[in-house]
C-alpha atoms as a PDB file:
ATOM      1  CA  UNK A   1    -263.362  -8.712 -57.677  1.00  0.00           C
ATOM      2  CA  UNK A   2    -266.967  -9.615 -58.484  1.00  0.00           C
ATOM      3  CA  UNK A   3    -270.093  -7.597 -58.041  1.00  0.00           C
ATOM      4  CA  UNK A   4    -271.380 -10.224 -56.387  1.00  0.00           C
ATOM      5  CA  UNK A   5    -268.310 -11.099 -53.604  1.00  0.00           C
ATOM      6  CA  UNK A   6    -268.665  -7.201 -53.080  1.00  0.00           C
ATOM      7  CA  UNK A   7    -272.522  -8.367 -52.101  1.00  0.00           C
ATOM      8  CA  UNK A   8    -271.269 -11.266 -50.220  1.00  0.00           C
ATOM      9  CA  UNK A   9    -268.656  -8.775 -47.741  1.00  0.00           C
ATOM     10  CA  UNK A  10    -271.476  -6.423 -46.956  1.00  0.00           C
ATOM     11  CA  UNK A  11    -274.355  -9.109 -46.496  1.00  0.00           C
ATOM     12  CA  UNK A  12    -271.765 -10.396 -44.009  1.00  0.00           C
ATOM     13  CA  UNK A  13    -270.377  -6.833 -42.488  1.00  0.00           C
ATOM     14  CA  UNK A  14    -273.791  -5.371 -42.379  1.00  0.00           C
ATOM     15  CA  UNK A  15    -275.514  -8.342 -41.310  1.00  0.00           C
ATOM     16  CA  UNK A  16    -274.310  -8.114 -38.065  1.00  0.00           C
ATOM     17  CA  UNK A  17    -276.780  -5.389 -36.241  1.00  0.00           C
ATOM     18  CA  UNK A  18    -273.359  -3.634 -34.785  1.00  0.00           C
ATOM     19  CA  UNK A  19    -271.410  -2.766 -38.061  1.00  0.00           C
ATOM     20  CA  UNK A  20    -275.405  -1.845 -39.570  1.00  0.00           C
ATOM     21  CA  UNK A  21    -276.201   0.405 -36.705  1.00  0.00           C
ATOM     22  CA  UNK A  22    -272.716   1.948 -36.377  1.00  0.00           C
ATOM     23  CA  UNK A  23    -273.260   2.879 -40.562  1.00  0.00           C
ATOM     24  CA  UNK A  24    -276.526   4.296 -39.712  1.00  0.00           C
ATOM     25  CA  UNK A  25    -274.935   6.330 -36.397  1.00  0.00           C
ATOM     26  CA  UNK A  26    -272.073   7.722 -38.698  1.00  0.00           C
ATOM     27  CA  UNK A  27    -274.297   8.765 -41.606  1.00  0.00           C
ATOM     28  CA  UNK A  28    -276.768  10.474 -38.998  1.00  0.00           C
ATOM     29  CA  UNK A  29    -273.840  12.360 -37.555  1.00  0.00           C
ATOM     30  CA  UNK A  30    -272.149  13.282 -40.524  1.00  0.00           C
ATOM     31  CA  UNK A  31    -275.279  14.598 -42.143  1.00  0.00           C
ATOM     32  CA  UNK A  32    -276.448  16.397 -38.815  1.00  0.00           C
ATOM     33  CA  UNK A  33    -272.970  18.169 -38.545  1.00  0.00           C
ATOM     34  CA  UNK A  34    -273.285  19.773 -42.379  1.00  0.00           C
ATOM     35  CA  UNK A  35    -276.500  20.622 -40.889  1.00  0.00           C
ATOM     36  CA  UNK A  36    -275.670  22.412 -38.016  1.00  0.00           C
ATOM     37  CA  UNK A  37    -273.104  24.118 -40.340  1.00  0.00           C
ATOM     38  CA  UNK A  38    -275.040  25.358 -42.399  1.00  0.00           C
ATOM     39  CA  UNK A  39    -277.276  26.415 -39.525  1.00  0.00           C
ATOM     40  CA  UNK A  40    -274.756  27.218 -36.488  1.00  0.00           C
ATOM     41  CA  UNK A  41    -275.374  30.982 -36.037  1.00  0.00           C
ATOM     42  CA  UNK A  42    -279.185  30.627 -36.400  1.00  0.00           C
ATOM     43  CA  UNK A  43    -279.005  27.499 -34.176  1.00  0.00           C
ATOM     44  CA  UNK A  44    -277.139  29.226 -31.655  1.00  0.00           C
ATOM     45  CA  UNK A  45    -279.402  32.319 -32.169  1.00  0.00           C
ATOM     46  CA  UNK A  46    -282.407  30.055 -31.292  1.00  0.00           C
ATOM     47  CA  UNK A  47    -281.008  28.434 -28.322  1.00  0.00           C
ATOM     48  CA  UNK A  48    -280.220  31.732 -26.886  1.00  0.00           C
ATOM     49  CA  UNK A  49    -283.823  32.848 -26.922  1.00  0.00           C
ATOM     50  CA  UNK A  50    -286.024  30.344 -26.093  1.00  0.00           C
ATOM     51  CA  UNK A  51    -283.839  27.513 -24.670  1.00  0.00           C
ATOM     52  CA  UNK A  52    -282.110  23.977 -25.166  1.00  0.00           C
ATOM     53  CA  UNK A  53    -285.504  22.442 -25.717  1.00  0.00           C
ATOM     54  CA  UNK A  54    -286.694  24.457 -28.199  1.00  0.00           C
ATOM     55  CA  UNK A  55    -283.580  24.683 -29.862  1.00  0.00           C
ATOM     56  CA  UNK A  56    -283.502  21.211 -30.410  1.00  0.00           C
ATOM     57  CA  UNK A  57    -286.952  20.795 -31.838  1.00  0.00           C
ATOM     58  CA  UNK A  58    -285.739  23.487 -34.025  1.00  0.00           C
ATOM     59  CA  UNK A  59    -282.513  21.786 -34.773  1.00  0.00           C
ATOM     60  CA  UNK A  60    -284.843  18.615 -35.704  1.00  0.00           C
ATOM     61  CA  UNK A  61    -286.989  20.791 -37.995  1.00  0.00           C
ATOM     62  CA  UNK A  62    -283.834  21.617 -39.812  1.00  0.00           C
ATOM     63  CA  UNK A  63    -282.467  18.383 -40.037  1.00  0.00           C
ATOM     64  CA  UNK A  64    -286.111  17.142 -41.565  1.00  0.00           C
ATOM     65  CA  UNK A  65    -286.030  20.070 -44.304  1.00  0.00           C
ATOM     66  CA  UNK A  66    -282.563  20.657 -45.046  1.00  0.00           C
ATOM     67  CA  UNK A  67    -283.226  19.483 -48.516  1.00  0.00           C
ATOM     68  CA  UNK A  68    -285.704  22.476 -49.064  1.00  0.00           C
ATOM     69  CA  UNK A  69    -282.379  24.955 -48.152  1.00  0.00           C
ATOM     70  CA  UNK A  70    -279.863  23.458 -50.430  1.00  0.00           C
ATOM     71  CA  UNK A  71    -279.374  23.249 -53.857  1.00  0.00           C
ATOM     72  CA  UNK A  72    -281.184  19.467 -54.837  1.00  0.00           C
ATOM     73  CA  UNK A  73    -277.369  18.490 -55.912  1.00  0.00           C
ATOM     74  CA  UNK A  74    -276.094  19.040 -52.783  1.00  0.00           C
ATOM     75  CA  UNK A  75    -278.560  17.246 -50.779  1.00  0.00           C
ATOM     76  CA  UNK A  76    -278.071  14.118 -53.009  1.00  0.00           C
ATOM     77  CA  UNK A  77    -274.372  14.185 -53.049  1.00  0.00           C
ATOM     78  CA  UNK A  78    -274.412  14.944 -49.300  1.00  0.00           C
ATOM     79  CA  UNK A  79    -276.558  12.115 -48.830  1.00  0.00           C
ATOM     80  CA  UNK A  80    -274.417   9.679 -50.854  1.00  0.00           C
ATOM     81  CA  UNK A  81    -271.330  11.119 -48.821  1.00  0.00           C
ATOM     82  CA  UNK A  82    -273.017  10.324 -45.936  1.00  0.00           C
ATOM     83  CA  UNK A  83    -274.425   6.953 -46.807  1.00  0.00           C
ATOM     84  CA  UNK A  84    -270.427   6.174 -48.136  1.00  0.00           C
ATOM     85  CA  UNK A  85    -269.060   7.554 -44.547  1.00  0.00           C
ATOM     86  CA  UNK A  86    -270.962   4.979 -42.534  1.00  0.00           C
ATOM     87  CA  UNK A  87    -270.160   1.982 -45.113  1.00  0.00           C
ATOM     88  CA  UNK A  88    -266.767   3.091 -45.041  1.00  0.00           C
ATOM     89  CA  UNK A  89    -266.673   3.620 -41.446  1.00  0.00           C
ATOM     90  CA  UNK A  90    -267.999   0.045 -40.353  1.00  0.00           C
ATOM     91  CA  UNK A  91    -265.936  -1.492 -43.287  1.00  0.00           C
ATOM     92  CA  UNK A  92    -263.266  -0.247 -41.444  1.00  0.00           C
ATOM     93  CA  UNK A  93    -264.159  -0.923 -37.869  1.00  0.00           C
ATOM     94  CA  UNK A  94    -265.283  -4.975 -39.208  1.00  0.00           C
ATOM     95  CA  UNK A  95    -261.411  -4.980 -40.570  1.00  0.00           C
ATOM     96  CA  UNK A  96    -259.949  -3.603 -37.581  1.00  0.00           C
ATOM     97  CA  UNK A  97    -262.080  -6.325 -35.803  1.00  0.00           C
ATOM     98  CA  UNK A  98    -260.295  -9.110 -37.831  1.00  0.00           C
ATOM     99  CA  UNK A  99    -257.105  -8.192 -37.714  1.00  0.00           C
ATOM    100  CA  UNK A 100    -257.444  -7.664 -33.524  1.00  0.00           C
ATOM    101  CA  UNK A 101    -259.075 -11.098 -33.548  1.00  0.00           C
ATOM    102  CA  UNK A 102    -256.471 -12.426 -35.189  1.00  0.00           C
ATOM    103  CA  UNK A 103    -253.090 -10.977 -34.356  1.00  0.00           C
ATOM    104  CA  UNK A 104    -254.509 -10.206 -31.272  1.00  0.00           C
ATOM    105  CA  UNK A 105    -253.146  -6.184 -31.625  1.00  0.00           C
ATOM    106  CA  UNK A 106    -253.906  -3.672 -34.377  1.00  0.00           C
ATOM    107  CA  UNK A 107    -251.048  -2.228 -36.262  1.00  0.00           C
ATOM    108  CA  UNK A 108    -249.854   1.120 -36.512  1.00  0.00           C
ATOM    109  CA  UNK A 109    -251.242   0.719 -40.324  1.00  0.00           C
ATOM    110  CA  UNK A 110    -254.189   0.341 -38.891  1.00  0.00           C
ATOM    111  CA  UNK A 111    -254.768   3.321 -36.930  1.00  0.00           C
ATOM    112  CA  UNK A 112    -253.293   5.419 -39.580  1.00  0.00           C
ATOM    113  CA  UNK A 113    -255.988   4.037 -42.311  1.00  0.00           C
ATOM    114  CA  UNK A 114    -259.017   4.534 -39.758  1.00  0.00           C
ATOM    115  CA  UNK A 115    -257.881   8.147 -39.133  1.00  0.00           C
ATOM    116  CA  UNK A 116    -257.447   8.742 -43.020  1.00  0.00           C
ATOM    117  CA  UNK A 117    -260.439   7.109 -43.983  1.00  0.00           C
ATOM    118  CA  UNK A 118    -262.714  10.030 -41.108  1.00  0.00           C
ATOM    119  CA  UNK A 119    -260.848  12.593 -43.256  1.00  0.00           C
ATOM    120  CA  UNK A 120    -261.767  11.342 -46.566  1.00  0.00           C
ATOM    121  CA  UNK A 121    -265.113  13.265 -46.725  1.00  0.00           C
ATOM    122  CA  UNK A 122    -265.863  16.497 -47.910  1.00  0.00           C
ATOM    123  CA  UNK A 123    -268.720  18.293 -50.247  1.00  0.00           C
ATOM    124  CA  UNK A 124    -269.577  21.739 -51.032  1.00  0.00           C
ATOM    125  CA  UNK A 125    -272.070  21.954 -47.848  1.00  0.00           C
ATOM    126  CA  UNK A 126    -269.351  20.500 -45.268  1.00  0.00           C
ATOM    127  CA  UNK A 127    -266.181  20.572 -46.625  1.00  0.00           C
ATOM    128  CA  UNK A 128    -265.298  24.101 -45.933  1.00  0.00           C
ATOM    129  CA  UNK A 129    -264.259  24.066 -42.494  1.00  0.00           C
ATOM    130  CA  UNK A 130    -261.657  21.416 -43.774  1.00  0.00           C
ATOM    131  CA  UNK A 131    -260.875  22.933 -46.452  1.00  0.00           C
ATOM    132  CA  UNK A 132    -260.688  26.656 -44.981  1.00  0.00           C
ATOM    133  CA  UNK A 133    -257.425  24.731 -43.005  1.00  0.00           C
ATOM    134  CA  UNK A 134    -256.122  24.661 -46.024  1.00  0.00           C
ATOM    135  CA  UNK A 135    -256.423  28.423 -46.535  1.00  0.00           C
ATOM    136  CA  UNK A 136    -259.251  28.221 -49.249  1.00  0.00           C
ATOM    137  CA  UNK A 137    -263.018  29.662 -47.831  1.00  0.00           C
ATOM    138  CA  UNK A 138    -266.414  29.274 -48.849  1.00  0.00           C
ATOM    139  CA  UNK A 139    -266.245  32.116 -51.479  1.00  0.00           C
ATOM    140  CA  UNK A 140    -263.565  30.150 -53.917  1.00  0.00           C
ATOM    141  CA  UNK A 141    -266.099  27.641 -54.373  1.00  0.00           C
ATOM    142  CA  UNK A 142    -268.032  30.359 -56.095  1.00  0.00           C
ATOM    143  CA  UNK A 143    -265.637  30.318 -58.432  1.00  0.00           C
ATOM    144  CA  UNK A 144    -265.980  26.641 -59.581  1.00  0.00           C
ATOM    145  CA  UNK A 145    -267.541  25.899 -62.814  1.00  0.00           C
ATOM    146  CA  UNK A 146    -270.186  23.730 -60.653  1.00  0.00           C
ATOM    147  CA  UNK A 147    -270.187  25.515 -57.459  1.00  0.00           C
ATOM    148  CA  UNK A 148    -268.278  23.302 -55.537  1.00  0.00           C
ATOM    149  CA  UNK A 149    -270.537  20.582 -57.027  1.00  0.00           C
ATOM    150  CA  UNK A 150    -267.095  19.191 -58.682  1.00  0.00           C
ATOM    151  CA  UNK A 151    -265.204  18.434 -54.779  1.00  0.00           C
ATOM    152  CA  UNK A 152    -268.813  16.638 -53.430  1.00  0.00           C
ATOM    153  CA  UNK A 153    -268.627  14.035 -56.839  1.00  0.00           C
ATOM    154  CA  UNK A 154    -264.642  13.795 -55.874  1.00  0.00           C
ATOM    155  CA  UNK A 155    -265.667  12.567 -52.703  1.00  0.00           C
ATOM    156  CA  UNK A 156    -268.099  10.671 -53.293  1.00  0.00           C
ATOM    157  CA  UNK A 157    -265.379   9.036 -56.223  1.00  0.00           C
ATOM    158  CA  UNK A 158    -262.874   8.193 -53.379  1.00  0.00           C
ATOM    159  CA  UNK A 159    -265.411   7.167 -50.833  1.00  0.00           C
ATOM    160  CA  UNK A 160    -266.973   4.541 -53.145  1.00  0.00           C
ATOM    161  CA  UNK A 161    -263.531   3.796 -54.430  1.00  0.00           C
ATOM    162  CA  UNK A 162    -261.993   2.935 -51.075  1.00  0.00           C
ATOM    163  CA  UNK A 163    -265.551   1.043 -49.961  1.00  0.00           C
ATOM    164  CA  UNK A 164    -264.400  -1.132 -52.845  1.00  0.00           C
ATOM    165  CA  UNK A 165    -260.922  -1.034 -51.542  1.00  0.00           C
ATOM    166  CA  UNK A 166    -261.626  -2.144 -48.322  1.00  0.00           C
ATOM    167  CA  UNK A 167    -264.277  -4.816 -49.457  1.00  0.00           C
ATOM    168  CA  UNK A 168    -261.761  -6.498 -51.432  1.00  0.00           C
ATOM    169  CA  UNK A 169    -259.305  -6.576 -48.228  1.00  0.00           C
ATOM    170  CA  UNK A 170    -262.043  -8.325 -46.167  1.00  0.00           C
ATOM    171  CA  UNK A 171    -262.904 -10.862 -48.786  1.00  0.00           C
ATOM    172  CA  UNK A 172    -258.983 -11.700 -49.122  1.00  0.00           C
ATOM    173  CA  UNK A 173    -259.171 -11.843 -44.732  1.00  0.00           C
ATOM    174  CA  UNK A 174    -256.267 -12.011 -43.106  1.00  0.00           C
ATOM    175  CA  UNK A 175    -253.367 -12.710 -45.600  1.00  0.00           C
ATOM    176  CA  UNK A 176    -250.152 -11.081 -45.973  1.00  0.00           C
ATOM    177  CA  UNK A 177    -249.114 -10.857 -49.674  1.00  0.00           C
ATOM    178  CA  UNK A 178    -245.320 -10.658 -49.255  1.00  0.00           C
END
C-alpha cells in the first residue's frame, strides 16, 4: 500500500470531527493516566490536604510539566504512544463503523481486535502496572540496557505497525478475501 492511500484513509477517518476528536480524547487520557501514575501517591497526598479543587489544579500543573519530571526519551516516546493510541483507537472504531453499517452486526472478530488493540500500549512510564501482571515490577526495567527505553520503541513499533494494518483494511472496505 502507498504512502499516499495511507494519506487518503486518514484524510477520510480523521476528517470526520468524531473519529478526530475521539483520537484527541484517547491520547489525552492515555497520557493523563501515565501521569497520574507517575504522580498517584502525591496526587492523592494533595487531595487529602487541601481538597478536590486544588487537587485538580495541581493535577493540571502536572499534566502541563510532566516533561520536566521524565527523562526527555520518555516524554517523546510517551507522546508518540499516545498520539498512536488515539489513531489506532478511531481507526478501529471507523472499521467497526463499516462493518456495523454494512453487515448490520459486528463480529466476534471484531470485539476481540478492539479489546487487543486497548492492550497494545505500553512504555517505560505506563507500562508497569501491565506489566507487574505479568510478575515483572518497575525495578527490572533498571536492568535494561536502555532503561526500559527498549519496551516504549516496541510499542510504539506495533502501534504504528497495526495503524498501517488497519489502514490497509479500510482502504480494501468491506471485502472478504476467501
Amino acid at each position: 500500500m502507498k504512502i499516499k492511500d495511507i494519506l487518503k484513509v486518514w484524510k477520510s477517518v480523521f476528517s470526520n470531527w468524531k473519529y478526530l476528536i475521539l483520537a484527541i480524547a484517547i491520547g489525552l487520557i492515555f497520557y493523563s493516566i501515565n501521569v497520574l501514575m507517575a504522580n498517584f501517591s502525591l496526587t492523592m497526598y494533595f487531595y487529602e490536604q487541601n481538597g478536590l479543587i486544588q487537587a485538580i489544579k495541581f493535577f493540571s500543573n502536572l499534566f502541563l510539566g510532566f516533561k520536566g519530571t521524565i527523562l526527555f526519551s520518555s516524554f517523546i516516546s510517551l507522546m508518540f504512544i499516545s498520539v498512536f493510541l488515539g489513531m489506532l483507537f478511531s481507526l478501529i472504531a471507523y472499521k467497526t463503523a463499516m462493518i456495523k453499517s454494512a453487515s448490520g452486526k459486528i463480529g466476534t472478530l471484531g470485539i476481540v481486535g478492539v479489546f487487543l488493540g486497548i492492550l497494545v500500549p505500553g512504555c517505560a512510564a505506563c507500562g508497569i502496572g501491565l506489566l507487574s501482571v505479568f510478575g515483572i515490577s518497575a525495578a527490572a526495567l533498571t536492568f535494561l540496557p536502555f532503561k526500559g527505553l527498549e519496551v516504549s520503541i516496541l510499542a510504539i513499533f506495533i502501534l504504528g505497525f497495526s495503524i498501517l494494518k488497519i489502514s490497509k483494511d479500510i482502504k480494501r472496505g468491506i471485502i472478504c478475501e476467501i
